[in-house]
C-alpha atoms as a PDB file:
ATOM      1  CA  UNK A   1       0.000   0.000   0.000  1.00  0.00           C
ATOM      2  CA  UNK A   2       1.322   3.169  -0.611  1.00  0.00           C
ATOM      3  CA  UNK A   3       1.948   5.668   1.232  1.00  0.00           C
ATOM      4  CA  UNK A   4      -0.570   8.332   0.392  1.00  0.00           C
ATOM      5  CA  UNK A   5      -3.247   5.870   0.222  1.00  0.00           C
ATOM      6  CA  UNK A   6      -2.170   4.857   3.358  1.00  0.00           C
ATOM      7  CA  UNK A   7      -2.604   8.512   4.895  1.00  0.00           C
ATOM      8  CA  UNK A   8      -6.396   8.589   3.001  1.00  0.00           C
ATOM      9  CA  UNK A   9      -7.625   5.357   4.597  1.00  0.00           C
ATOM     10  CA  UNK A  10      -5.813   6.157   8.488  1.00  0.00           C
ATOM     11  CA  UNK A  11      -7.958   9.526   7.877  1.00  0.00           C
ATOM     12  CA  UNK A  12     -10.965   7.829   7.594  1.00  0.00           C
ATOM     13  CA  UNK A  13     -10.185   5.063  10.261  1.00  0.00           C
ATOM     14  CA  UNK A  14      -9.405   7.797  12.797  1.00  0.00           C
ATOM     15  CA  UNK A  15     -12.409   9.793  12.189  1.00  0.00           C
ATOM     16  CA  UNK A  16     -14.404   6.919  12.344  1.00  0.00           C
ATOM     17  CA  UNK A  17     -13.160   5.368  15.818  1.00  0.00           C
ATOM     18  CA  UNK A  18     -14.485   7.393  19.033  1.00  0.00           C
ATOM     19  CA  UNK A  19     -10.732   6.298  20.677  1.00  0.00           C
ATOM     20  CA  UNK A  20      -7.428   4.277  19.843  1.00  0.00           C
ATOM     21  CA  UNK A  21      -3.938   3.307  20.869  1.00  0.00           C
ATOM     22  CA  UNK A  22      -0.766   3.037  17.850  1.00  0.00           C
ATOM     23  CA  UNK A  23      -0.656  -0.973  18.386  1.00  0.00           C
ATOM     24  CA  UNK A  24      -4.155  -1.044  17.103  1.00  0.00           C
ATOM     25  CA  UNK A  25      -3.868   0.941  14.022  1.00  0.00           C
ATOM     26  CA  UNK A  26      -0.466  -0.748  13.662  1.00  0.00           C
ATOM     27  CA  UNK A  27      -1.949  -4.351  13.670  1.00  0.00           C
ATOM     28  CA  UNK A  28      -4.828  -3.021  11.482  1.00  0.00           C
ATOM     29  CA  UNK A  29      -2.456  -1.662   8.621  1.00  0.00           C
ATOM     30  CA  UNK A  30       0.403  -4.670   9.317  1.00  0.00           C
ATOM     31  CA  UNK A  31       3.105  -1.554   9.493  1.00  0.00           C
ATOM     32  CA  UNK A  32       5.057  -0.402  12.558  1.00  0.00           C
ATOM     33  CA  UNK A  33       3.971   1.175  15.780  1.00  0.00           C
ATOM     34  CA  UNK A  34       6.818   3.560  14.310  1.00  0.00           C
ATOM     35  CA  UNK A  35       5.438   4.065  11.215  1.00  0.00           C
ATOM     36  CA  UNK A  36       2.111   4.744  12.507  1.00  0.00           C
ATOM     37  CA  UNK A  37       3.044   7.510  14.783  1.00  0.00           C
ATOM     38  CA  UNK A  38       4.550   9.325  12.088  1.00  0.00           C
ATOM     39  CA  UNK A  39       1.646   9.041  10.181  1.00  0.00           C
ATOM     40  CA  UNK A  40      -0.285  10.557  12.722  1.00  0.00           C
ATOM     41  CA  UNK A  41       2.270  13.282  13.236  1.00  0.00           C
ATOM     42  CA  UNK A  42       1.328  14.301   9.667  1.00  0.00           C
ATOM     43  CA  UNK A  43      -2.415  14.304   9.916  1.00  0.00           C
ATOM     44  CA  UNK A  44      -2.150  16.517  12.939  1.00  0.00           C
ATOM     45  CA  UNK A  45      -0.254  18.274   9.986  1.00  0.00           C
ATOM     46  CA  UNK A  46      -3.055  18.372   8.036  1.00  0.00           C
ATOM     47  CA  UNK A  47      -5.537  19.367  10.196  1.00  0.00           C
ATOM     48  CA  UNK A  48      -6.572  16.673  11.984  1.00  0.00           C
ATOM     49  CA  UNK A  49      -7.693  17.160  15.443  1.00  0.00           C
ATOM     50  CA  UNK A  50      -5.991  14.554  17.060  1.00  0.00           C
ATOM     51  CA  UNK A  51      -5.492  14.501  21.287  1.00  0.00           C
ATOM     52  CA  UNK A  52      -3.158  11.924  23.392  1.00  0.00           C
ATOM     53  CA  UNK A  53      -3.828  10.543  26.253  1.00  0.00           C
ATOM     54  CA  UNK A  54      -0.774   8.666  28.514  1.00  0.00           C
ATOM     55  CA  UNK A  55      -0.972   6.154  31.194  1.00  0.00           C
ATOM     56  CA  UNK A  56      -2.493   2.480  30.991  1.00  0.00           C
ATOM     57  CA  UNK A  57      -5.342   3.265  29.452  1.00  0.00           C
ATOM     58  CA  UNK A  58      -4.285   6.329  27.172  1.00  0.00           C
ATOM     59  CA  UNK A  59      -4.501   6.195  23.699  1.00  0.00           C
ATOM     60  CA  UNK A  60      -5.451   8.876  20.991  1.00  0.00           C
ATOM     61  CA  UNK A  61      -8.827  10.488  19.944  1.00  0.00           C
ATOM     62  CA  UNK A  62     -10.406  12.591  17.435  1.00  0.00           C
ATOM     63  CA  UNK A  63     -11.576  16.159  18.785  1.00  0.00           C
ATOM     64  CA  UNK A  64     -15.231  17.102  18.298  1.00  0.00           C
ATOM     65  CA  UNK A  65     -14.436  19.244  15.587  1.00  0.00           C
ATOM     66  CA  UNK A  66     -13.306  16.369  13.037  1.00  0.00           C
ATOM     67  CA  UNK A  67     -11.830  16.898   9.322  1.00  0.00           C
ATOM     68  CA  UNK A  68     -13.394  14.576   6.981  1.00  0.00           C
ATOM     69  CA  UNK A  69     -11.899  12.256   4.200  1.00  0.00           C
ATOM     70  CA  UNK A  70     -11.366  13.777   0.778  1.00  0.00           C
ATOM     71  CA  UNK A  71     -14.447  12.391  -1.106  1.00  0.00           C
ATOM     72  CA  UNK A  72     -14.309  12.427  -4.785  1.00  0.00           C
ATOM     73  CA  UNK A  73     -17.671  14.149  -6.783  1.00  0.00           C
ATOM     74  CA  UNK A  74     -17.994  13.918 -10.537  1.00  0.00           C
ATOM     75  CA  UNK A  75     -18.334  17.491 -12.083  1.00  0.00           C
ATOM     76  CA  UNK A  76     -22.082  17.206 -12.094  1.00  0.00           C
ATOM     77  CA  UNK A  77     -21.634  16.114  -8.680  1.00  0.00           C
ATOM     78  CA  UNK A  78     -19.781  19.308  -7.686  1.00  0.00           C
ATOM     79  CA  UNK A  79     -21.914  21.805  -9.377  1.00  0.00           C
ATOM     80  CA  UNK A  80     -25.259  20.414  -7.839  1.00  0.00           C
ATOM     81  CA  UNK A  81     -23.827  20.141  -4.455  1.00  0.00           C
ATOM     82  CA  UNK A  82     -22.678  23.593  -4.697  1.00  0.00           C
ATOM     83  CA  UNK A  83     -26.092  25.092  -5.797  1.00  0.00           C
ATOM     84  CA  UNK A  84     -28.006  23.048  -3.027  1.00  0.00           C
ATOM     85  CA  UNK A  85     -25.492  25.223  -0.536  1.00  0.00           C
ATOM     86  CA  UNK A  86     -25.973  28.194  -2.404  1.00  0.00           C
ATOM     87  CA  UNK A  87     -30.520  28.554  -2.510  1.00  0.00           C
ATOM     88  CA  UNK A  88     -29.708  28.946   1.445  1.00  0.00           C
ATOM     89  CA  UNK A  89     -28.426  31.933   1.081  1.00  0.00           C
ATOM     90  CA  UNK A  90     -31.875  33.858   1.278  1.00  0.00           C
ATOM     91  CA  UNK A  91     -32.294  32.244   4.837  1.00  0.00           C
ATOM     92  CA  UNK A  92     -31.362  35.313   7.331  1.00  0.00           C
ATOM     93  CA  UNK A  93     -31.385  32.565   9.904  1.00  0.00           C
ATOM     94  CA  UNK A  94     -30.060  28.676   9.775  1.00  0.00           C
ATOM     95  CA  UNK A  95     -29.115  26.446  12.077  1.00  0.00           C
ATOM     96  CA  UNK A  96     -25.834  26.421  10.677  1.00  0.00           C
ATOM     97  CA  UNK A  97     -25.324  29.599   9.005  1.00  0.00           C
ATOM     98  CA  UNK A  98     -21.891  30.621   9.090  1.00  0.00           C
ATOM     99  CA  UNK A  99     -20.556  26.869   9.011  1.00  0.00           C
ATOM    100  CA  UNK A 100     -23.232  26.492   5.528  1.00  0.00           C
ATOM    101  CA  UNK A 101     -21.344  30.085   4.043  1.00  0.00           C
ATOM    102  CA  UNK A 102     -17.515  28.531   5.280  1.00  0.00           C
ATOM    103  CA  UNK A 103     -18.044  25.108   3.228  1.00  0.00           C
ATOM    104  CA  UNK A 104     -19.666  27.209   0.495  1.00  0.00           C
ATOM    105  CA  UNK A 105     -16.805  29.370   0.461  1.00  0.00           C
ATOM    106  CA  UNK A 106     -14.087  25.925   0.714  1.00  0.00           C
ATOM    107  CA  UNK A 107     -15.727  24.289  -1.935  1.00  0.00           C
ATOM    108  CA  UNK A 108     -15.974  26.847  -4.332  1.00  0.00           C
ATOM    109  CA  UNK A 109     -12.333  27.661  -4.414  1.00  0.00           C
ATOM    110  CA  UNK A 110     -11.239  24.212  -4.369  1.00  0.00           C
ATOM    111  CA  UNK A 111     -12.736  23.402  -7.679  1.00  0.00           C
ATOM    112  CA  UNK A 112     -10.840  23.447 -10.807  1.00  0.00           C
ATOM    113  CA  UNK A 113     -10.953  26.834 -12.788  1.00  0.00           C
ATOM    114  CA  UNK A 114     -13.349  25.340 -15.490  1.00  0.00           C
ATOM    115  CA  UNK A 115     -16.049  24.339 -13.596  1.00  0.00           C
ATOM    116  CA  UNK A 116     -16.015  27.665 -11.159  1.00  0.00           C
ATOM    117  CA  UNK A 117     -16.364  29.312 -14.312  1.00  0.00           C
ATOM    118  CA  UNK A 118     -19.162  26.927 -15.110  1.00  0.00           C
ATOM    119  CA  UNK A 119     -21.104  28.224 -12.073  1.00  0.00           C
ATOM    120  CA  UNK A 120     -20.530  31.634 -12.380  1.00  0.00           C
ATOM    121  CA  UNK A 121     -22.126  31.427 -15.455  1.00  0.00           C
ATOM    122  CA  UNK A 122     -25.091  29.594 -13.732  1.00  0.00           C
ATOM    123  CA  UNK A 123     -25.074  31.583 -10.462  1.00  0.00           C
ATOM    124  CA  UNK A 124     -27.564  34.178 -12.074  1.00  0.00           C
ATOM    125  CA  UNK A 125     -29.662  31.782 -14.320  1.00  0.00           C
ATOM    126  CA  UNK A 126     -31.183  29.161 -11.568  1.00  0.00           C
ATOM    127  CA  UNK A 127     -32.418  30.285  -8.058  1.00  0.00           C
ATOM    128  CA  UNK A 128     -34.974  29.163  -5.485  1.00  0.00           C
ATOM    129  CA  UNK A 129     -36.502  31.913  -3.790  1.00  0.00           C
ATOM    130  CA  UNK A 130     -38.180  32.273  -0.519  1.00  0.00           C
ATOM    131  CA  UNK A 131     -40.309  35.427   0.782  1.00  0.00           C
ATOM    132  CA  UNK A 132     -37.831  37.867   2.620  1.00  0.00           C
ATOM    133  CA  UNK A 133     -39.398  38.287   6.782  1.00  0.00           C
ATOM    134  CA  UNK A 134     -38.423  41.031   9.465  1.00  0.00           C
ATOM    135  CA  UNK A 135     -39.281  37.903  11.666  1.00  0.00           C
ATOM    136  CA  UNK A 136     -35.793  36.642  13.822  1.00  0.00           C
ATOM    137  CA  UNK A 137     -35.053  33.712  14.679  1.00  0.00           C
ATOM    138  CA  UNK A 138     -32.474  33.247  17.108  1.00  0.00           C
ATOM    139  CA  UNK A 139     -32.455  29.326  18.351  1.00  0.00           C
ATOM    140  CA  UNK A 140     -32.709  27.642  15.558  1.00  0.00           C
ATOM    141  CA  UNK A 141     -29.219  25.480  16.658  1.00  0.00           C
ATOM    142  CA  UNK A 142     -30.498  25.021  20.118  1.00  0.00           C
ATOM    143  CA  UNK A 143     -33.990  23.923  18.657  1.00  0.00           C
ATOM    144  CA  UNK A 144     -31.831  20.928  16.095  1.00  0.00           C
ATOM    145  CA  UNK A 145     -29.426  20.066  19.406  1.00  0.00           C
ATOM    146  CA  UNK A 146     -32.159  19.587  21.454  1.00  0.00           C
ATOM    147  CA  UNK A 147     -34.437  17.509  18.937  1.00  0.00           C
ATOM    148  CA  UNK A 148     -31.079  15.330  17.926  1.00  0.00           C
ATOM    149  CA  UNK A 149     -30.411  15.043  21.557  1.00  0.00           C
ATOM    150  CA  UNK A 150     -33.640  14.246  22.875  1.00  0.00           C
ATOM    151  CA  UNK A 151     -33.491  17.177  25.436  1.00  0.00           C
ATOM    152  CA  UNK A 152     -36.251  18.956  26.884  1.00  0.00           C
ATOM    153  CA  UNK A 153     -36.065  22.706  26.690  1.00  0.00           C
ATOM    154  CA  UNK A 154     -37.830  25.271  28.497  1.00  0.00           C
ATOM    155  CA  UNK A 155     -38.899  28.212  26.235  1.00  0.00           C
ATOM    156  CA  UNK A 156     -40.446  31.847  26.882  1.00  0.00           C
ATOM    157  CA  UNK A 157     -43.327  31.364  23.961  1.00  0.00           C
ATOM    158  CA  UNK A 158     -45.549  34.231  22.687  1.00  0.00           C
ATOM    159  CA  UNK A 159     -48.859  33.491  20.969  1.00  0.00           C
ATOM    160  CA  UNK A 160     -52.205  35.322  20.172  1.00  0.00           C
ATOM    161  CA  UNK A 161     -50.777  38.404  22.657  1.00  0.00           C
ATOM    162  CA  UNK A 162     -50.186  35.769  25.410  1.00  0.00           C
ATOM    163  CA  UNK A 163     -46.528  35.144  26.476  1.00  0.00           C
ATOM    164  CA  UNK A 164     -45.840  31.681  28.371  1.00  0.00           C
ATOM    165  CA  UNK A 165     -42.876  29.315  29.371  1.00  0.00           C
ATOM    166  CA  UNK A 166     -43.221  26.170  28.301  1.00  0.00           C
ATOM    167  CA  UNK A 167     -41.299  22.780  28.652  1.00  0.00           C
ATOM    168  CA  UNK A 168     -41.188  21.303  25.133  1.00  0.00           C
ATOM    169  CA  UNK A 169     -39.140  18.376  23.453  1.00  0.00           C
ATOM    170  CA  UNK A 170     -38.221  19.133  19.601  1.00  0.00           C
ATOM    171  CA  UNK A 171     -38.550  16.647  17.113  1.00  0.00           C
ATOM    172  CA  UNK A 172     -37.285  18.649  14.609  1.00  0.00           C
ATOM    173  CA  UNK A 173     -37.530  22.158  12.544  1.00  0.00           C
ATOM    174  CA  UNK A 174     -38.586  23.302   9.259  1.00  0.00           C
ATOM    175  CA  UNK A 175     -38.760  26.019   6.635  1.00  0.00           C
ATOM    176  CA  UNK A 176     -41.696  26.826   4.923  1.00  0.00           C
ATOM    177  CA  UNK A 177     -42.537  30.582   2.970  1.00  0.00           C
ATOM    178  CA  UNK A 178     -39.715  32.150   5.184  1.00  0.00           C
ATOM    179  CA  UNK A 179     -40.599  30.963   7.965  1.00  0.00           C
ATOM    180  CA  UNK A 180     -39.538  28.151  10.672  1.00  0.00           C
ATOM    181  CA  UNK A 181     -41.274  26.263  12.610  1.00  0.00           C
ATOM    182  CA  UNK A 182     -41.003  23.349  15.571  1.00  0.00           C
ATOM    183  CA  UNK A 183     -42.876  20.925  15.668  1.00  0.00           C
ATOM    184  CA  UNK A 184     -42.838  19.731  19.406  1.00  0.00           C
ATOM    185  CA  UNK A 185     -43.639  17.724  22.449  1.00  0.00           C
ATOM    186  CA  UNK A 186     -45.442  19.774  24.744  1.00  0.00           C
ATOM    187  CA  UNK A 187     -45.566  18.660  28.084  1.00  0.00           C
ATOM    188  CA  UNK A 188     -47.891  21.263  29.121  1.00  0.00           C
ATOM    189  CA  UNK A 189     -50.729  20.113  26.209  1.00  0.00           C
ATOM    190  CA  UNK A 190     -49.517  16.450  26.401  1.00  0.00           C
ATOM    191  CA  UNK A 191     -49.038  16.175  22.783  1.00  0.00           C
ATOM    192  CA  UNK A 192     -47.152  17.267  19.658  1.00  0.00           C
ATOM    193  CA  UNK A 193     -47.561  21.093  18.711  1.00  0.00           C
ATOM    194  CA  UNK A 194     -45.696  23.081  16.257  1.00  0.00           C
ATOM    195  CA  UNK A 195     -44.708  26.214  17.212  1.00  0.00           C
ATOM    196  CA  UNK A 196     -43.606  29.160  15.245  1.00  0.00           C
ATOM    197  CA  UNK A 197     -39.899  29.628  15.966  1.00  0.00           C
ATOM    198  CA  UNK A 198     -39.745  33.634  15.756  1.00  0.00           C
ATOM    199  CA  UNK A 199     -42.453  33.694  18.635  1.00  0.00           C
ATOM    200  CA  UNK A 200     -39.645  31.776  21.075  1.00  0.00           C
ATOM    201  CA  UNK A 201     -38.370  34.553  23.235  1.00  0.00           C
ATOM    202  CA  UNK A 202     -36.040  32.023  24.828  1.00  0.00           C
ATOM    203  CA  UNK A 203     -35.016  28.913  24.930  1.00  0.00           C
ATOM    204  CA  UNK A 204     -32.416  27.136  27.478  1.00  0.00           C
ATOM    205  CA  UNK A 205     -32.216  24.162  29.549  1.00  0.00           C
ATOM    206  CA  UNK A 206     -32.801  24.008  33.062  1.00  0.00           C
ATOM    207  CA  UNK A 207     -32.529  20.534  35.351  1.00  0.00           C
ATOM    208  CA  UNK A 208     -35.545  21.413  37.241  1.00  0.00           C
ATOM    209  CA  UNK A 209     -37.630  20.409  34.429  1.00  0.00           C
ATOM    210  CA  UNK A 210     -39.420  17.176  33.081  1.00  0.00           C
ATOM    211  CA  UNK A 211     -37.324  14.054  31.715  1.00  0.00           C
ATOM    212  CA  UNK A 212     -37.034  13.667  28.234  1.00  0.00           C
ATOM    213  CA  UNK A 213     -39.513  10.831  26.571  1.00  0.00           C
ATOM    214  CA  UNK A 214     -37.846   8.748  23.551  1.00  0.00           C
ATOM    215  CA  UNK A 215     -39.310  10.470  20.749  1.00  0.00           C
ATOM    216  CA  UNK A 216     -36.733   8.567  18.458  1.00  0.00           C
ATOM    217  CA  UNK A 217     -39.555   7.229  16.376  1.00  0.00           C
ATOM    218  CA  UNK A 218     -41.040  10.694  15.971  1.00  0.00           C
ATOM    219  CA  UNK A 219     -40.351  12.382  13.261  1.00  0.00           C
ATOM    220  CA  UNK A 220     -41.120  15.157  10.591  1.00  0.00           C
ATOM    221  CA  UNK A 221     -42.899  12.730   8.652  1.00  0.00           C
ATOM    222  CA  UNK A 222     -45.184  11.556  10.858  1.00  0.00           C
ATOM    223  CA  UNK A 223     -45.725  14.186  13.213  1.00  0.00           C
ATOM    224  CA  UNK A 224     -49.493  14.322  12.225  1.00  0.00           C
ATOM    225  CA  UNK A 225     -50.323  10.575  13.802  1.00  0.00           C
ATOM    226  CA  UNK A 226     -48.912  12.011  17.067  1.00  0.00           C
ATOM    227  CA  UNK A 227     -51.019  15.448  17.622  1.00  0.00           C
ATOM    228  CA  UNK A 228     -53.652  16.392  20.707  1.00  0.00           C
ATOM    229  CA  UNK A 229     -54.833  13.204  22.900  1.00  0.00           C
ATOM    230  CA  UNK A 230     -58.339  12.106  22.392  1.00  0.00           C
ATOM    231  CA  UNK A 231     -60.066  14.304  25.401  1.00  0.00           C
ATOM    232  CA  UNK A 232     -58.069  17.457  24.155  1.00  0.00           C
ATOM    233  CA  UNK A 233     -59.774  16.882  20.271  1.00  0.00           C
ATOM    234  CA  UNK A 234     -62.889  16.501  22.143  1.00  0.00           C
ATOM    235  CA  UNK A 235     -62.576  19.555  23.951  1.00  0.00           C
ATOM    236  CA  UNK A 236     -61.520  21.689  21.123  1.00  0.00           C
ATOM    237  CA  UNK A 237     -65.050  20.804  19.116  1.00  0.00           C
ATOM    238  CA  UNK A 238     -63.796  19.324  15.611  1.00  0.00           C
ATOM    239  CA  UNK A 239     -66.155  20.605  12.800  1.00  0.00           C
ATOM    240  CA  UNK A 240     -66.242  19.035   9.293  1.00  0.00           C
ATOM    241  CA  UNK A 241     -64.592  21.117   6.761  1.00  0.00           C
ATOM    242  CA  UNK A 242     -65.534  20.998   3.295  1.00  0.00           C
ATOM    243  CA  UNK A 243     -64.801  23.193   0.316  1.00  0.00           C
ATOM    244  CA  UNK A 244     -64.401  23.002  -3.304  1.00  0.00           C
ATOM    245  CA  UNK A 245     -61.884  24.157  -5.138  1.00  0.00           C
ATOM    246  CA  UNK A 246     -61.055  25.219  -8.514  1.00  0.00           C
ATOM    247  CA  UNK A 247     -57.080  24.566 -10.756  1.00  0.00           C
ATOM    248  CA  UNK A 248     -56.289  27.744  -9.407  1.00  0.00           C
ATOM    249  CA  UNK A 249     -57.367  27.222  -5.696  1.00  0.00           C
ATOM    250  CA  UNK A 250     -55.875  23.419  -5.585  1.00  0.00           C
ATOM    251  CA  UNK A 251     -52.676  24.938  -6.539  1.00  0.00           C
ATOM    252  CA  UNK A 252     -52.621  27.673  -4.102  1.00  0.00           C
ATOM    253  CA  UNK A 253     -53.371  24.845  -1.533  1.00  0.00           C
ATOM    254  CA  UNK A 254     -50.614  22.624  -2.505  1.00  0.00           C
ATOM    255  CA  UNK A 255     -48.358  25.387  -1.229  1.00  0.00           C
ATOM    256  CA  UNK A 256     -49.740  24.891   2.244  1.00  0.00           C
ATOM    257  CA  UNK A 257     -47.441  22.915   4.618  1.00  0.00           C
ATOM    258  CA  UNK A 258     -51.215  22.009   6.080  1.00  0.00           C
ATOM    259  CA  UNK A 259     -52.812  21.091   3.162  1.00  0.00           C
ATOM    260  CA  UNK A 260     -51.430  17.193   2.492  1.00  0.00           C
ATOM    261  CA  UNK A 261     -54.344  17.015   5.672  1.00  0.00           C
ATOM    262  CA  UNK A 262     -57.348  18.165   4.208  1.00  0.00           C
ATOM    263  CA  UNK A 263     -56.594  18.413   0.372  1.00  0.00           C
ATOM    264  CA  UNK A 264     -57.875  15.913  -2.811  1.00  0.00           C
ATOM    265  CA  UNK A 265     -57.136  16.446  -6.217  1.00  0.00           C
ATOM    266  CA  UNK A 266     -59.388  15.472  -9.483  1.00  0.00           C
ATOM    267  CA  UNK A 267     -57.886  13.824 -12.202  1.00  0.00           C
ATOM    268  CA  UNK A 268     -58.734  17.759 -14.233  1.00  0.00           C
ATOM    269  CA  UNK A 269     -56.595  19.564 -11.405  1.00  0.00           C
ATOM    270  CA  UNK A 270     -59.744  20.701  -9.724  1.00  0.00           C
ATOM    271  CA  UNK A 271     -60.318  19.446  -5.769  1.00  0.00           C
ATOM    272  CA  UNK A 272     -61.603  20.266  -2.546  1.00  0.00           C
ATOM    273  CA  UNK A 273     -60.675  20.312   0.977  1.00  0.00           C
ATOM    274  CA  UNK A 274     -62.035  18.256   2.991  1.00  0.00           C
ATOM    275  CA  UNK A 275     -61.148  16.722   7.230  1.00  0.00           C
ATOM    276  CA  UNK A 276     -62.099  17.893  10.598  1.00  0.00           C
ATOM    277  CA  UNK A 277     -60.570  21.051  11.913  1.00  0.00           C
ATOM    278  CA  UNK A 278     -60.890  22.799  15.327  1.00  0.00           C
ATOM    279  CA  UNK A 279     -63.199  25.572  16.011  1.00  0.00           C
ATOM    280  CA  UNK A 280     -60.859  28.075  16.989  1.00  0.00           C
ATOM    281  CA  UNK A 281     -59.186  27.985  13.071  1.00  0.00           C
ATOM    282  CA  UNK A 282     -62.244  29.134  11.377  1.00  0.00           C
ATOM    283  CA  UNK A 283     -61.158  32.643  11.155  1.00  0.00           C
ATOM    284  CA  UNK A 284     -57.475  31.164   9.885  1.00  0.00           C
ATOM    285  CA  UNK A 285     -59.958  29.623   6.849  1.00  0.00           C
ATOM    286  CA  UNK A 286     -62.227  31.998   6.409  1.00  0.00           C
ATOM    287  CA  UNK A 287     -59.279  34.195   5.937  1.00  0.00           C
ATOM    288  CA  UNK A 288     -57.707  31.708   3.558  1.00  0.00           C
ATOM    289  CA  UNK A 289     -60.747  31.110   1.805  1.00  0.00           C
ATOM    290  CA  UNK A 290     -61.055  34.591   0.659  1.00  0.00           C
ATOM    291  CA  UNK A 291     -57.427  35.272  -0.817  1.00  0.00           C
ATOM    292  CA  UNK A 292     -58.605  32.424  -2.974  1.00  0.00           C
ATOM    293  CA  UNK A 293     -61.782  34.422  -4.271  1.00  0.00           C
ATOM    294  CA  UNK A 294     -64.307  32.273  -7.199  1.00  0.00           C
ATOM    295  CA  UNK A 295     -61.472  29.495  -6.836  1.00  0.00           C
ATOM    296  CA  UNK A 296     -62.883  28.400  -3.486  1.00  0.00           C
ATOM    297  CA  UNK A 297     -66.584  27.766  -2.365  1.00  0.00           C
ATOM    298  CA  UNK A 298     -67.383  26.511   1.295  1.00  0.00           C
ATOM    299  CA  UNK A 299     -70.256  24.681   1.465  1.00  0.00           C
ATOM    300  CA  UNK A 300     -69.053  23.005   5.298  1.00  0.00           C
ATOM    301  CA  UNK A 301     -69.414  24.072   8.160  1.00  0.00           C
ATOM    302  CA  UNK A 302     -72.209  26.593   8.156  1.00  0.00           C
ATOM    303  CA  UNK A 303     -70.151  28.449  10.497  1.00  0.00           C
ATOM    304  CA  UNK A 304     -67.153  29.015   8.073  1.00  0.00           C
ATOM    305  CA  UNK A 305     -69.850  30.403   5.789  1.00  0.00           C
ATOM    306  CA  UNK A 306     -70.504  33.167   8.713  1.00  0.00           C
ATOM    307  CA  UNK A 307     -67.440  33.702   9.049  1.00  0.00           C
ATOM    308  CA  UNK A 308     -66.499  34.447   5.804  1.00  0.00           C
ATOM    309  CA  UNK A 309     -69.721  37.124   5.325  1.00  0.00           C
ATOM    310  CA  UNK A 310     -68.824  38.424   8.652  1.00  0.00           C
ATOM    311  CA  UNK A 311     -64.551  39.294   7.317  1.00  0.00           C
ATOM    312  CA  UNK A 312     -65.931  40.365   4.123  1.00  0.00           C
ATOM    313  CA  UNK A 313     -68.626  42.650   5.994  1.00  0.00           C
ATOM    314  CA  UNK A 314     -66.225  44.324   7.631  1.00  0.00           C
ATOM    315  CA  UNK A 315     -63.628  44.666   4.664  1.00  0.00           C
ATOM    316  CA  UNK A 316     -66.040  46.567   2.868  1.00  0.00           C
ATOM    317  CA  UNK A 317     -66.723  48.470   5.956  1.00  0.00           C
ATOM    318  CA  UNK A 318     -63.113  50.072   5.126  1.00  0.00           C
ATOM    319  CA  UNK A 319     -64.196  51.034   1.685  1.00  0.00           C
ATOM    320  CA  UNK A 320     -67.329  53.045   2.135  1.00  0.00           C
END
């Protein structure tokens, strides 16, 4: 084996081994204890985060902050890797924004002249935009930790001009039109609730509260089979939602991170909506409803109807 390739696969043994003494790696690549330490003398070299430990049971280990293998992309490869990095760019906020602009920044001037040249001619030619918000959102990284983690955080939560703490569990975050949201364990509900994460006014963890449940098989897809306990959906009065939609109105739905819920599609693009929802949303509908104008038609509940006249009552209102 030679002696590059030798330095490529120690890389990848090291990084992938939580701890490790020279005789091991030497017995694993049949060379010297000798040889081996100077190996490792040059990854440190390299960049390599390596730490010693002496005594009986010392040994070395790989920092938290690990350098990974060289991996080899095809061109194609490159460029779409590079472009996945670059649509984040319109995120004010990620959970990893600096760290997403440094790799960005790495790979980019590690490529070969031709193909950066290829993708500054595509830089200005493909994009995927999201709406720009005033809205911050500050713990986005503690929100991931604690939902990779399965740690309980306690956050200062403002809603519908009420501000709260709450103990919550993460299961994860998500983007949608701007804006992110947690979806959550809530120990004070007893179920999964999503919360908007520019209303979280804090967020931190403190011993004194509830242990953490295994939520491991909770996740973003499936959140929906794990929402309010029975006696909470009996308390919030579910009505039956129905409304029909036109091409127009089935496509405006489709970009609703609710919708996969409630919405069915024709075979001619047209659909309707259709599920239980809680009483308290009807004004979120009704409201909805309307931006769709002759593309959407309620015909259930009778008191989405209401309170549809009632908005548009008082929209005209404004106009007289």
């Amino acid at each position: 084996m030679s002696k590059s390739k030798r330095l490529l696969d120690l890389m990848m043994t090291v990084n992938r081994k939580r701890k490790f003494t020279v005789r091991e790696l030497a017995d694993e690549f049949q060379v010297s204890s000798r040889t081996i330490l100077r190996d490792l003398q040059e990854l440190g070299e390299l960049g390599v985060p390596l730490y010693s430990e002496v005594g009986p049971h010392g040994g070395y280990q790989v920092l938290s902050e690990r350098i990974l293998p060289p991996i080899a992309f095809t061109e194609e490869e490159a460029v779409a890797i590079f472009f996945a990095s670059h649509a984040l760019r319109h995120y004010k906020y990620l959970p990893f924004k600096e760290e997403s602009l440094s790799a960005l920044h790495k790979f980019y001037n590690y490529m070969s002249g031709d193909v950066r040249d290829r993708i500054d001619e595509m830089k200005n030619r493909i994009d995927f935009l999201t709406p720009a918000r005033q809205a911050e959102f500050p713990y986005l990284s503690q929100l991931l930790e604690a939902a990779t983690g399965q740690k309980v955080l306690l956050i200062d939560y403002q809603s519908k001009g009420r501000r709260q703490q709450r103990w919550i569990q993460p299961v994860g975050i998500y983007a949608s039109n701007g804006l992110w949201y947690c979806p959550a364990y809530c120990f004070l509900r007893g179920g999964i609730r999503t919360f908007r994460c520019d209303r979280i006014q804090s967020a931190g963890y403190d011993e004194a509260g509830p242990a953490a449940l295994d939520l491991r098989h909770i996740h973003l897809d499936n959140t929906e089979h794990y929402g309010s306990p029975p006696q909470e959906q009996a308390e919030q009065s579910l009505i039956r939602l129905y409304v029909e939609l036109g091409n127009e109105g089935v496509q405006a739905c489709e970009g609703e991170v609710w919708s996969p819920q409630l919405l069915h599609i024709r075979a001619d693009g047209t659909g309707w909506l259709e599920g239980e929802i809680p009483g308290s949303d009807l004004g979120f509908f009704a409201r909805f409803v309307i931006g769709l104008c002759s593309e959407a038609t309620v015909q259930e509940p009778p008191e989405l109807v209401a309170e549809v006249k009632r908005t548009l009552t008082e929209m005209l209102e404004k106009y007289k």
